[in-house]
N, C-alpha and C. Protein backbone atom coordinates (compact mmCIF):
# COMPACT_ATOMS: atom_id res chain seq x y z
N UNK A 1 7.79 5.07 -1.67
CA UNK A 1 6.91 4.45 -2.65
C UNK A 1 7.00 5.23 -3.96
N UNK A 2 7.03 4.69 -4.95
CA UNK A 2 6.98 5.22 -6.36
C UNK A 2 5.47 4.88 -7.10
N UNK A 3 5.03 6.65 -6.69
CA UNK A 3 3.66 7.04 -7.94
C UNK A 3 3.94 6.90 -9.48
N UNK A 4 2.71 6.28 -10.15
CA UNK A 4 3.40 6.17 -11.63
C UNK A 4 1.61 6.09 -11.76
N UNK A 5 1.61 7.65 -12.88
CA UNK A 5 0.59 7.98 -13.66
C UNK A 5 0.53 7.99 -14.77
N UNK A 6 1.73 7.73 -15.47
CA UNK A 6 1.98 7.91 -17.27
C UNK A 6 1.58 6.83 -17.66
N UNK A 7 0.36 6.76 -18.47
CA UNK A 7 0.19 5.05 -19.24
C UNK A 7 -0.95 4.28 -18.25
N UNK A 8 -1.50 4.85 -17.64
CA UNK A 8 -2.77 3.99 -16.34
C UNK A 8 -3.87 4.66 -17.27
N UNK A 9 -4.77 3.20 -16.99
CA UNK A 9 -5.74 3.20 -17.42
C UNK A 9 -6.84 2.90 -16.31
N UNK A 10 -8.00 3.81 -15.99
CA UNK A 10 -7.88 5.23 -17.30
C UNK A 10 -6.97 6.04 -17.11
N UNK A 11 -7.47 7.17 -18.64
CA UNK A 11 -6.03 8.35 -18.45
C UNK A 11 -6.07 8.73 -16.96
N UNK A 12 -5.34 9.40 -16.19
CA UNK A 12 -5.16 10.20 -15.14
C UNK A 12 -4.99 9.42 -13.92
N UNK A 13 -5.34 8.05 -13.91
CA UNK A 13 -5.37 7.78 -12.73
C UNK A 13 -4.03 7.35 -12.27
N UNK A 14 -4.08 6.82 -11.35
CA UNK A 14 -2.72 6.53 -10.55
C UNK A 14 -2.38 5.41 -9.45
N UNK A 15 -1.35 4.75 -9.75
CA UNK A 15 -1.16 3.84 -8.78
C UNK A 15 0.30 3.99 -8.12
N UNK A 16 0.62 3.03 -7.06
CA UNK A 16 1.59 3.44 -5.96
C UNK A 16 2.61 2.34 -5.71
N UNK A 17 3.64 1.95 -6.04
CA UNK A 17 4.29 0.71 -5.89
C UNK A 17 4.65 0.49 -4.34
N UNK A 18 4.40 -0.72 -3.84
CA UNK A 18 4.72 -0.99 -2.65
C UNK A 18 6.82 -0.81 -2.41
N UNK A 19 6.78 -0.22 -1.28
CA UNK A 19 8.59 0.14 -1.29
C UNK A 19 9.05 -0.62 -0.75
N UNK A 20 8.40 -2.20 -0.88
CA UNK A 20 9.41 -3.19 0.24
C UNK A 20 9.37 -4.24 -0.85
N UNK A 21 10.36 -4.66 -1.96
CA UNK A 21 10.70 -5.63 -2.88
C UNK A 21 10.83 -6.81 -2.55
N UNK A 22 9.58 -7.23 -3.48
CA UNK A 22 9.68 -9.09 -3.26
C UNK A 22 10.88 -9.96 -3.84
N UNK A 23 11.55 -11.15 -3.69
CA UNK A 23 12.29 -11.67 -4.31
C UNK A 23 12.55 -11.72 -6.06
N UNK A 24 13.25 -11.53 -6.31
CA UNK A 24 13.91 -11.35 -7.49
C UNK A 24 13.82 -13.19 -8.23
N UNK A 25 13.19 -13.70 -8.66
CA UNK A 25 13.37 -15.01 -8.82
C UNK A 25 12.72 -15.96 -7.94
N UNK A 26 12.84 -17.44 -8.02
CA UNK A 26 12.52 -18.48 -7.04
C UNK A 26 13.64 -18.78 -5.94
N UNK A 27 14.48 -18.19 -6.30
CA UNK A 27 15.20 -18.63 -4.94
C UNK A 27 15.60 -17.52 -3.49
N UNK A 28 14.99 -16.05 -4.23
CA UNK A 28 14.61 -15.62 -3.43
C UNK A 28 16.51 -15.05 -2.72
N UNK A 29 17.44 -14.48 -3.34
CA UNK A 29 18.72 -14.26 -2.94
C UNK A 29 19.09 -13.04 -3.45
N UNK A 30 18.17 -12.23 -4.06
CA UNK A 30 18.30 -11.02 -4.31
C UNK A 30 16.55 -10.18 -4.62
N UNK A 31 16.54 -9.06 -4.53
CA UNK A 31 15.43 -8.05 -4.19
C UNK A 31 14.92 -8.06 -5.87
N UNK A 32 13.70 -7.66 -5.91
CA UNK A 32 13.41 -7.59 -7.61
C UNK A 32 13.28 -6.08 -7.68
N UNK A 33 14.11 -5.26 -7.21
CA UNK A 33 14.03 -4.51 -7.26
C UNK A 33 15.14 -3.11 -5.93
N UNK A 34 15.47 -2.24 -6.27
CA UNK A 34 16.43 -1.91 -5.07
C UNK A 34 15.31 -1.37 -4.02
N UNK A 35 15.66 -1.88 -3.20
CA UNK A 35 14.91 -1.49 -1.66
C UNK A 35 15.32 -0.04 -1.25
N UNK A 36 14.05 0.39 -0.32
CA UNK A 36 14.58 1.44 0.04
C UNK A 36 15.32 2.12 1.06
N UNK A 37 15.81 3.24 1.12
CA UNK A 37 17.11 3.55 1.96
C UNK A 37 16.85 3.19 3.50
N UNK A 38 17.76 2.23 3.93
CA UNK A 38 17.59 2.08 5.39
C UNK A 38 17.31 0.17 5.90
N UNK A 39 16.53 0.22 4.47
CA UNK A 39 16.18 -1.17 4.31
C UNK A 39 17.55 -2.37 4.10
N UNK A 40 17.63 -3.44 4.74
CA UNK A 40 18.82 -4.31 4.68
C UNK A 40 18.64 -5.61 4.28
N UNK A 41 19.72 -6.13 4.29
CA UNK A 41 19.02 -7.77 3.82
C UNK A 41 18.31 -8.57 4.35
N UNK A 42 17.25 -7.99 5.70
CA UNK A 42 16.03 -8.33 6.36
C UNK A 42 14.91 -8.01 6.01
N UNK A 43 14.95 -7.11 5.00
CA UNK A 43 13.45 -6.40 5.01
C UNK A 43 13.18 -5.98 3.57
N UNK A 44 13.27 -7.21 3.05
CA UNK A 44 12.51 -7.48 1.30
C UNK A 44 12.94 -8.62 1.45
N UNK A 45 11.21 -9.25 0.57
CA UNK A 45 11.24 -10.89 0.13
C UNK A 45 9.28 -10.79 0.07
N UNK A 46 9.04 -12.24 0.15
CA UNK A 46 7.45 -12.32 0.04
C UNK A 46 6.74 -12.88 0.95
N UNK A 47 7.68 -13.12 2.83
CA UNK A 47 7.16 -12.98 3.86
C UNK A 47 8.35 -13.00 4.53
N UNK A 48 7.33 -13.01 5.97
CA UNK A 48 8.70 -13.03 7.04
C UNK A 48 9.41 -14.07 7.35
N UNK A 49 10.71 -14.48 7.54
CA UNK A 49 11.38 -15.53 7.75
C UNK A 49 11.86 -15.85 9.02
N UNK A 50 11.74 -16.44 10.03
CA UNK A 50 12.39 -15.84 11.42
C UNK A 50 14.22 -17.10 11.29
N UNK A 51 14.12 -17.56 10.37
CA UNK A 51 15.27 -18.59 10.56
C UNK A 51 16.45 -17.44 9.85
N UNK A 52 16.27 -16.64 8.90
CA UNK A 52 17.19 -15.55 8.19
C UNK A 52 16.84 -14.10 9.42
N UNK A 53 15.97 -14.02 10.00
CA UNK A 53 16.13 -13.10 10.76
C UNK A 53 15.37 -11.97 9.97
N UNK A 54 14.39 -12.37 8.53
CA UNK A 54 13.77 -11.41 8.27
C UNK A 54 12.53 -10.86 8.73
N UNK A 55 11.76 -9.55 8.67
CA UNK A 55 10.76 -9.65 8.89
C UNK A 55 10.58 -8.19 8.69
N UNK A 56 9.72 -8.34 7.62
CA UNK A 56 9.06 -7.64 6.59
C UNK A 56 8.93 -5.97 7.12
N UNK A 57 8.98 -4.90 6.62
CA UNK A 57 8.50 -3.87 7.52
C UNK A 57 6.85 -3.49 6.94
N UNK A 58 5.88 -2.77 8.16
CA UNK A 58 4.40 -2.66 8.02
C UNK A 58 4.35 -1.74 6.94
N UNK A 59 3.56 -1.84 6.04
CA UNK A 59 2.82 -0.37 5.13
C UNK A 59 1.91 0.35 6.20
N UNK A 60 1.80 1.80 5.82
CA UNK A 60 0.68 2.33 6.44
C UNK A 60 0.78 3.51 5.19
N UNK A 61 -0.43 3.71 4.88
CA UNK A 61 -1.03 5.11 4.05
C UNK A 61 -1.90 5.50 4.96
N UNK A 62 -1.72 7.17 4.71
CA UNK A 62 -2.26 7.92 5.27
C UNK A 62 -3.12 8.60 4.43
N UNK A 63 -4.04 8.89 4.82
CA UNK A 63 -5.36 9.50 4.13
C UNK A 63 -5.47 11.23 4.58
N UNK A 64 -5.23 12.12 3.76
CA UNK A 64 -5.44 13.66 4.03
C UNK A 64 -6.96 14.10 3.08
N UNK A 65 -7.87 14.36 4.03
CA UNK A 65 -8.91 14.76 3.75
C UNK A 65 -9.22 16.47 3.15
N UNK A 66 -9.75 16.93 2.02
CA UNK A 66 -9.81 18.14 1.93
C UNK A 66 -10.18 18.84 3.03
N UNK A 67 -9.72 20.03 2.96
CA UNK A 67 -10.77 20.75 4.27
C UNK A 67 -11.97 20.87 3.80
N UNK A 68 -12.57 20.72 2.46
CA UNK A 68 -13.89 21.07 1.59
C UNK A 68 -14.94 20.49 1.94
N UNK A 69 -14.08 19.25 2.73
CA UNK A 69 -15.43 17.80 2.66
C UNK A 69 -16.33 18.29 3.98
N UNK A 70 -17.62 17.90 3.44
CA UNK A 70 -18.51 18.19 4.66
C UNK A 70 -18.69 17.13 5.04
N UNK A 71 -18.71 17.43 6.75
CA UNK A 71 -19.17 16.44 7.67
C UNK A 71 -20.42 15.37 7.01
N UNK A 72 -20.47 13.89 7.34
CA UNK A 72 -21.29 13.03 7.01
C UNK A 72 -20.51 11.45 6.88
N UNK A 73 -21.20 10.91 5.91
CA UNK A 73 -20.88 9.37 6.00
C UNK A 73 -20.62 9.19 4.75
N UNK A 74 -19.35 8.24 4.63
CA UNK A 74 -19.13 8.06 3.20
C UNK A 74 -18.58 6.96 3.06
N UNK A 75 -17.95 6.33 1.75
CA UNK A 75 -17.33 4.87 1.71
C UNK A 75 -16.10 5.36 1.38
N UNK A 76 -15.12 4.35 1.98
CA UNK A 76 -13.57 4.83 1.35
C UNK A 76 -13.57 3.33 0.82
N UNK A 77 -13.05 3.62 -0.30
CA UNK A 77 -12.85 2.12 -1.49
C UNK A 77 -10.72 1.97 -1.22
N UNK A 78 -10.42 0.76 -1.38
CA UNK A 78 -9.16 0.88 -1.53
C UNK A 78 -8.99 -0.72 -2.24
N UNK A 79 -7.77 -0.80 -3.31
CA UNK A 79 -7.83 -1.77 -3.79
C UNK A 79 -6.29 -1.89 -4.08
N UNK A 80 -5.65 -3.18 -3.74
CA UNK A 80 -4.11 -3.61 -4.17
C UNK A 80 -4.40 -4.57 -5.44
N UNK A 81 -3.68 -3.96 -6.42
CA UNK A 81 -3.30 -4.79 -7.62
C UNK A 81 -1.80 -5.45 -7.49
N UNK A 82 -2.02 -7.27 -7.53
CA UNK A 82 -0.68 -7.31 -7.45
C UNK A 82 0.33 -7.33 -8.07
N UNK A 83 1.81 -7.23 -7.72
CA UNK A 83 2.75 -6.99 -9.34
C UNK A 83 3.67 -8.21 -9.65
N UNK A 84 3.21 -9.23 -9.33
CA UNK A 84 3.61 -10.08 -10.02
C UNK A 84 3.01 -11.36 -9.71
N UNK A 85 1.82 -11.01 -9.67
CA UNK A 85 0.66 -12.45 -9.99
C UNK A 85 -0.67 -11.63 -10.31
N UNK A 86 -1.21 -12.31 -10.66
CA UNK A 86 -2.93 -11.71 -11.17
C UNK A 86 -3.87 -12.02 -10.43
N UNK A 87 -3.76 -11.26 -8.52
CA UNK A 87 -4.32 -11.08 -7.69
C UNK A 87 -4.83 -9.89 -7.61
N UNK A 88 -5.95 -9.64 -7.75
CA UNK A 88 -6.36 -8.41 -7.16
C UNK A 88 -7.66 -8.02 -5.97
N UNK A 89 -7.08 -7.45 -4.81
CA UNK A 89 -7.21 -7.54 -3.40
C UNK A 89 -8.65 -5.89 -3.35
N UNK A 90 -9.69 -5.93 -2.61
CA UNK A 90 -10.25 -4.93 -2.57
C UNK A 90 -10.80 -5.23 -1.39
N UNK A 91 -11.55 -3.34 -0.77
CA UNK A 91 -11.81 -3.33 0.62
C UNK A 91 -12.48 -2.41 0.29
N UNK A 92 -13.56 -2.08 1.50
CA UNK A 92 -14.14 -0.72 1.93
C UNK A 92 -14.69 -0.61 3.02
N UNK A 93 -14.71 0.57 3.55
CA UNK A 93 -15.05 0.53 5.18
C UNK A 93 -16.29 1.66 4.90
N UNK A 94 -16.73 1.85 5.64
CA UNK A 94 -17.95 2.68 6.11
C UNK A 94 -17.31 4.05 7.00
N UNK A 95 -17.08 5.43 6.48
CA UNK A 95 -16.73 6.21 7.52
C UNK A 95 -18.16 7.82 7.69
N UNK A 96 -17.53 7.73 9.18
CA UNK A 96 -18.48 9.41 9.19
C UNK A 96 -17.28 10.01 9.95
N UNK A 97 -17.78 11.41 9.32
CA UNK A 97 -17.25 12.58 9.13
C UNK A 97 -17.76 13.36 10.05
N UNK A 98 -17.18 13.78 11.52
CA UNK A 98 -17.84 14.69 12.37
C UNK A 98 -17.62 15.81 12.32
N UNK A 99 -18.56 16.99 12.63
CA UNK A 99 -18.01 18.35 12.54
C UNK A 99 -16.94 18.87 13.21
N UNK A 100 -15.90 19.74 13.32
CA UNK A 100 -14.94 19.80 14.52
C UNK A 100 -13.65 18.46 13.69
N UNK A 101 -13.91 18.18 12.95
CA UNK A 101 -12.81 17.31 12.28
C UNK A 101 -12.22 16.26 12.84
N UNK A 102 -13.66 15.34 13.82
CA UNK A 102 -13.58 14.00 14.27
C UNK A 102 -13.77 12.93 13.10
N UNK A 103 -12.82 12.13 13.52
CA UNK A 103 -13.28 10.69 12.14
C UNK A 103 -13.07 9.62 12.96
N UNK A 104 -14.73 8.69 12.61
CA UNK A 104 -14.72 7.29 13.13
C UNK A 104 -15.31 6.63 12.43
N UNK A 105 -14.63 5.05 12.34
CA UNK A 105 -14.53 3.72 11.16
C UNK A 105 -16.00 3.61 12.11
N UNK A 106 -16.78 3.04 10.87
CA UNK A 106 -17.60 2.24 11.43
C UNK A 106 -17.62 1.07 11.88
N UNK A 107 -18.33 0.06 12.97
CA UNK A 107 -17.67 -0.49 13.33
C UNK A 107 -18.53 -1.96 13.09
């Protein structure tokens, strides 16, 4: 994934480009972008196809917590801006923080 902080508004903040490239155009016969290493002509476009044999690979982010944070309950906010339509996707879950460095979603 490619971080890009130069020019986000506000200053400092930061966003994360998804590393699996949607179609390049409407017809969808080239990547809008070069995919990343490993990735083949199955795994970029703007869903899965099972007649081409594509199918998309999963995102997962991982969340590293300071060691600073004290145990308790907090909100984790997360939001996808999309990059090439004027969708923008938001979430938040409810988490607690156990001592001993247990973590469970609320449910």
């Amino acid at each position: 994934a490619a971080d890009v902080s130069k020019g986000t508004v506000p200053a400092g903040g930061a966003w994360r480009r998804n590393p699996v490239p949607a179609c390049r155009g409407g017809s969808c016969d080239a990547p809008q972008f070069p995919p990343p290493a490993g990735c083949d002509a199955t795994c970029w476009g703007t869903s899965d196809n099972a007649s081409i044999g594509r199918v998309l690979p999963v995102i997962v982010d991982r969340l590293k917590l300071p060691v600073s944070l004290r145990p308790g309950r907090y909100v984790l906010g997360f939001r996808w801006d999309c990059e090439a339509t004027s969708q923008v996707w938001a979430s938040c879950s409810d988490v607690t923080i156990l001592s001993g460095g247990g973590v469970s979603a609320a449910q």
